[in-house]
C-alpha atoms as a PDB file:
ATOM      1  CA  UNK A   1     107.806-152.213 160.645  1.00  0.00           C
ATOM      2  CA  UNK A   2     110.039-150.692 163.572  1.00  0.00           C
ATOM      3  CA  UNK A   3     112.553-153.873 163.214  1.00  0.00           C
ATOM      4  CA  UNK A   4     113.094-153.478 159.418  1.00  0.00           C
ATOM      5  CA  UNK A   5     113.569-149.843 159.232  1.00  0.00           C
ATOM      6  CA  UNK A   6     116.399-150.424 162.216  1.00  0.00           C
ATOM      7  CA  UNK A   7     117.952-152.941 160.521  1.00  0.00           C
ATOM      8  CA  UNK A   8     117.912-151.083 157.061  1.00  0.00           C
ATOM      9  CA  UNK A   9     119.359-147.901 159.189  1.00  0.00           C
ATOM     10  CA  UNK A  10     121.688-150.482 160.508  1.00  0.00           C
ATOM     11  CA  UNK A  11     123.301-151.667 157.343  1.00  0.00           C
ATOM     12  CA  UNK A  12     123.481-148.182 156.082  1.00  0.00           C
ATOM     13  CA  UNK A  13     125.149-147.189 159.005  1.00  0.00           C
ATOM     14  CA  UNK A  14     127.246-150.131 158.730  1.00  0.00           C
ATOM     15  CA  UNK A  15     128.065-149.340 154.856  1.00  0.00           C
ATOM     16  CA  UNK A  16     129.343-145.868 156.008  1.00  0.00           C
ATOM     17  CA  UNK A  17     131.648-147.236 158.650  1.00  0.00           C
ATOM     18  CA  UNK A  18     132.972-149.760 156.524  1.00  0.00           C
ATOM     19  CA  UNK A  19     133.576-147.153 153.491  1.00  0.00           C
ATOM     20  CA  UNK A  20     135.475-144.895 155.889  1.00  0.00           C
ATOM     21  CA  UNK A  21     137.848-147.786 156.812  1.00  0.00           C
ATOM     22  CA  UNK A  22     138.591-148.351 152.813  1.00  0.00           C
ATOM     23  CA  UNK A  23     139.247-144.556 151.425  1.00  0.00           C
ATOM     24  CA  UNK A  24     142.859-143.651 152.014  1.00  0.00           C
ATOM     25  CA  UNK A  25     143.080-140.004 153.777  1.00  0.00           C
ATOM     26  CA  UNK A  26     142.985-137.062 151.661  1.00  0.00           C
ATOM     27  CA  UNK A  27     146.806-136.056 149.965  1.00  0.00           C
ATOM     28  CA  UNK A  28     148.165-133.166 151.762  1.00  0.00           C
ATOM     29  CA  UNK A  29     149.111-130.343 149.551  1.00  0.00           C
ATOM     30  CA  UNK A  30     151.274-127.545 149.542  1.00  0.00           C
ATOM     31  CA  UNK A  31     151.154-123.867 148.984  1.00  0.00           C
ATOM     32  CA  UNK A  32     153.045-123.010 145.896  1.00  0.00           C
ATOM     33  CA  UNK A  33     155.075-120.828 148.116  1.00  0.00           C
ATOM     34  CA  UNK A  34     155.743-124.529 149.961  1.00  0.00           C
ATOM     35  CA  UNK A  35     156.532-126.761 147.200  1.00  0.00           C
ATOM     36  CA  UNK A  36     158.800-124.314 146.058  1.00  0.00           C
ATOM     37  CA  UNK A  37     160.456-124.051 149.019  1.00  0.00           C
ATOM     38  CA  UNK A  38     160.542-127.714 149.481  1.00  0.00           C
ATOM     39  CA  UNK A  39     162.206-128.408 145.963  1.00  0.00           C
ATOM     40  CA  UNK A  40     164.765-125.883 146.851  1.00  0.00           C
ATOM     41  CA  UNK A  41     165.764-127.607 149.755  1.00  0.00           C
ATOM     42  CA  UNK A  42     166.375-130.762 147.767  1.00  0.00           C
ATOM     43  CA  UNK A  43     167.492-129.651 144.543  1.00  0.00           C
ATOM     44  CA  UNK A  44     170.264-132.072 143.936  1.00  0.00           C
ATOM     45  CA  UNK A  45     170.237-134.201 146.866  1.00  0.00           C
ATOM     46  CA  UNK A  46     168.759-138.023 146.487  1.00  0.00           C
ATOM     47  CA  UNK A  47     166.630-139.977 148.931  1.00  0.00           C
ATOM     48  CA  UNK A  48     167.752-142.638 151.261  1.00  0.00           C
ATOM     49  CA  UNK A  49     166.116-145.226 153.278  1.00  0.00           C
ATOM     50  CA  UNK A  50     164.444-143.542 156.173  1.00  0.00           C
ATOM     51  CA  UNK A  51     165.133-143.864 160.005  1.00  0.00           C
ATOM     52  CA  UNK A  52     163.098-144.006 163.025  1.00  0.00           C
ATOM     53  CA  UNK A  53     165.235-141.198 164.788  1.00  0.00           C
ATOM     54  CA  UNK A  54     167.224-138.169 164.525  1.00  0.00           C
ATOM     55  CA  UNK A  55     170.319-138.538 165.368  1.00  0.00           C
ATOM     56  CA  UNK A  56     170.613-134.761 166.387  1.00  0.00           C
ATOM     57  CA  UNK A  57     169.923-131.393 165.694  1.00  0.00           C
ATOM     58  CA  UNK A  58     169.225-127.899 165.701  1.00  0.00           C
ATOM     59  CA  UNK A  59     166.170-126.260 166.033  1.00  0.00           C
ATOM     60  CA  UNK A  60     167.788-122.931 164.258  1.00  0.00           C
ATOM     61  CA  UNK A  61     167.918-125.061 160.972  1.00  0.00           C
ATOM     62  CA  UNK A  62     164.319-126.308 161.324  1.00  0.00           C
ATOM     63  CA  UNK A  63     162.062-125.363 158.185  1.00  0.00           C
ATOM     64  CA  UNK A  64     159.031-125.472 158.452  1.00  0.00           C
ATOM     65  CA  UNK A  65     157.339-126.200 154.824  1.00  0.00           C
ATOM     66  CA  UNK A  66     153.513-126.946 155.486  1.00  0.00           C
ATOM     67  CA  UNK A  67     151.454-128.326 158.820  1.00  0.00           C
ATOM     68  CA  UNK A  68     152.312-131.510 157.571  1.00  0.00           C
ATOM     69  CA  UNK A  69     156.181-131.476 156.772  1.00  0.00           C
ATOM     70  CA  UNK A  70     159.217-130.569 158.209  1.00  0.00           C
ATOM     71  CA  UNK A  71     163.185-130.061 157.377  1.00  0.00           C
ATOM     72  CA  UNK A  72     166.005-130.535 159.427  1.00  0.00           C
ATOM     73  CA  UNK A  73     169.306-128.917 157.598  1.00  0.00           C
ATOM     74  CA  UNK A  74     172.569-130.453 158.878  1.00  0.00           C
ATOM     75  CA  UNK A  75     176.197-130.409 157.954  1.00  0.00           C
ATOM     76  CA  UNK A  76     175.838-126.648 156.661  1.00  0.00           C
ATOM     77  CA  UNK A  77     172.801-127.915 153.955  1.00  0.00           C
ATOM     78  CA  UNK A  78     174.696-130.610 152.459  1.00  0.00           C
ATOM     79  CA  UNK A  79     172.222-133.119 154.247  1.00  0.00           C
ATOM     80  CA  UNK A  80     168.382-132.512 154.512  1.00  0.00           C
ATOM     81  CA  UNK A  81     165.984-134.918 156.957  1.00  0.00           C
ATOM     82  CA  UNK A  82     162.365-134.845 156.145  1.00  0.00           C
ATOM     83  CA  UNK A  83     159.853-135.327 158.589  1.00  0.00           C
ATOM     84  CA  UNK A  84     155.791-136.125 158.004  1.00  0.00           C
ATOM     85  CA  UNK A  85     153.444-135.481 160.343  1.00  0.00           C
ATOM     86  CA  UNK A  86     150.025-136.058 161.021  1.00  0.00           C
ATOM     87  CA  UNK A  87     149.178-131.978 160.732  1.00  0.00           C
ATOM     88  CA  UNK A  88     150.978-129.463 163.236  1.00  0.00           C
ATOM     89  CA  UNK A  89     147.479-127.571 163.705  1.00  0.00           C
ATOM     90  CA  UNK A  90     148.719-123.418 163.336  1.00  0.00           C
ATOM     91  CA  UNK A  91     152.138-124.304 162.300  1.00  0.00           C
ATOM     92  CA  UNK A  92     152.783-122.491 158.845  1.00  0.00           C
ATOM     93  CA  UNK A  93     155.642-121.082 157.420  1.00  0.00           C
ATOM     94  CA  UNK A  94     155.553-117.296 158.759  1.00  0.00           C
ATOM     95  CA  UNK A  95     153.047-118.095 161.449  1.00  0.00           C
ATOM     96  CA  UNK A  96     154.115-116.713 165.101  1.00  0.00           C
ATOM     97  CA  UNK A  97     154.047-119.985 166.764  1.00  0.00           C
ATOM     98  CA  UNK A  98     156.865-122.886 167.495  1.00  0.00           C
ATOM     99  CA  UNK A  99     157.029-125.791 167.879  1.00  0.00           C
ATOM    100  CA  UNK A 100     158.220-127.125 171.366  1.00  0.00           C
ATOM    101  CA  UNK A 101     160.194-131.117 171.387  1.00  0.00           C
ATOM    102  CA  UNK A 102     160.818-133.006 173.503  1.00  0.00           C
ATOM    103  CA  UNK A 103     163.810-135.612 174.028  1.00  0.00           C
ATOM    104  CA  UNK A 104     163.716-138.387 176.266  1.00  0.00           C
ATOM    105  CA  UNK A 105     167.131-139.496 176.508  1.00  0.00           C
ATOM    106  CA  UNK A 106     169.845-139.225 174.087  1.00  0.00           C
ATOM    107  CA  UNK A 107     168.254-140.643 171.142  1.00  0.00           C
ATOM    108  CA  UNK A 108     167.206-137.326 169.143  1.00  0.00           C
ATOM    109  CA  UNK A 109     163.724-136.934 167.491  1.00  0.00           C
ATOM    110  CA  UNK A 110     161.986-139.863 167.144  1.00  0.00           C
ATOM    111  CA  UNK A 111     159.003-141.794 165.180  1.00  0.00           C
ATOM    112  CA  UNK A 112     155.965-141.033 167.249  1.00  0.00           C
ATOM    113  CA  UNK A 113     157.449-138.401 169.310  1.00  0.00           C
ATOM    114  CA  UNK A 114     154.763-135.651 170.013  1.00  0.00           C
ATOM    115  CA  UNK A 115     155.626-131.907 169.293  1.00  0.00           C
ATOM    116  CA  UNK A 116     153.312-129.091 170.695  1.00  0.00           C
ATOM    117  CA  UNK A 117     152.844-126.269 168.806  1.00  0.00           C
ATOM    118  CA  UNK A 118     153.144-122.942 171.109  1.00  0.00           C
ATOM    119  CA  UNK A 119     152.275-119.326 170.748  1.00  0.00           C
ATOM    120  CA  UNK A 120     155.568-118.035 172.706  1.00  0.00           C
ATOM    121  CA  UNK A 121     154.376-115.027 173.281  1.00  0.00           C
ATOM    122  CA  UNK A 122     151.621-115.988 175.397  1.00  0.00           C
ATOM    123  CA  UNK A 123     152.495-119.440 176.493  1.00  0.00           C
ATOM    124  CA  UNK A 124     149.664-121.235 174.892  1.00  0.00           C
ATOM    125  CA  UNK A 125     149.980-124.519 173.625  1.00  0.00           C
ATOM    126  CA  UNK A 126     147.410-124.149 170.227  1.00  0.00           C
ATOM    127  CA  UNK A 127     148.181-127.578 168.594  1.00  0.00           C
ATOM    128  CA  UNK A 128     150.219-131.234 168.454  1.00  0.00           C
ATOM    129  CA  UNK A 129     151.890-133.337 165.922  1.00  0.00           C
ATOM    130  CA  UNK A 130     153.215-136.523 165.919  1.00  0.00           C
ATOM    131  CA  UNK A 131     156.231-137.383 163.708  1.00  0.00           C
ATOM    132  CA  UNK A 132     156.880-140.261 161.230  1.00  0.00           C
ATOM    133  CA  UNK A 133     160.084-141.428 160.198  1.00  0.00           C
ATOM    134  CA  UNK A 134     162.518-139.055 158.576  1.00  0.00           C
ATOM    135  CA  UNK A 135     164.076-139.308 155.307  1.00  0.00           C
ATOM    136  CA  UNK A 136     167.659-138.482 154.654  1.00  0.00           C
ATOM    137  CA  UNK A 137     168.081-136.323 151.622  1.00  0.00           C
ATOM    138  CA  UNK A 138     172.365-136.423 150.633  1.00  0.00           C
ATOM    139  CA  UNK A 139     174.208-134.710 148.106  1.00  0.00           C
ATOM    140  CA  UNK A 140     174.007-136.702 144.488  1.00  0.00           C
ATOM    141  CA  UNK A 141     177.218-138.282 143.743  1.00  0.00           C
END
């Protein structure tokens, strides 16, 4: 009787693993505060094909929009690079931490680069992101 109920618990088990492998991860969502923020920043600029790196920029014209996305103003606005990541833990628009990059060479931000988020004040580190590509957002027209 042992044997069946461990294989039963066995199957079950392996039912659960195999359902987590098939559900696609929950859709991030923004604050309404966020989205509108986000649709301000590309109000009348169109998508291009994403890169793998940053060319350059500054970390004054980073916006932070939600834990999970990020905008990189360049060219006084007229160009907007949005980055996804897998969740900035503590990094909100408004919060009192940073986040602290890295560059390796002189290829910019990349896909898969890791970003700590800080509390500057203290010198913690209180959470990490990784970045995907980044999508180029340009002026229509």
């Amino acid at each position: 009787m042992r044997s069946i109920s461990l294989a039963i618990s066995g199957m079950a088990l392996a039912g659960v693993v195999l359902a987590s492998c098939t559900t696609a991860p929950p859709v991030p969502t923004r604050t309404a505060k966020g989205e509108q923020e986000f649709q301000r920043l590309l109000a009348g600029k169109v998508a291009q094909t994403p890169i793998s790196c940053l060319p350059s920029y500054n970390a004054n014209d980073m916006i932070v929009i939600d834990e999970n996305t990020i905008a990189f103003r360049t060219g006084g606005g007229s160009r907007v690079y949005v980055a996804h990541t897998n969740g900035c833990t503590n990094l909100r628009p408004g919060s009192p931490y940073a986040l602290l990059t890295k560059q390796f060479g002189g290829s910019g931000l990349c896909h898969g680069d890791i970003a700590q988020v800080i509390d500057p004040l203290n010198r913690m580190t209180v959470g990490s992101c990784v970045f995907g590509d980044f999508t180029p957002y340009v002026k229509a027209g």
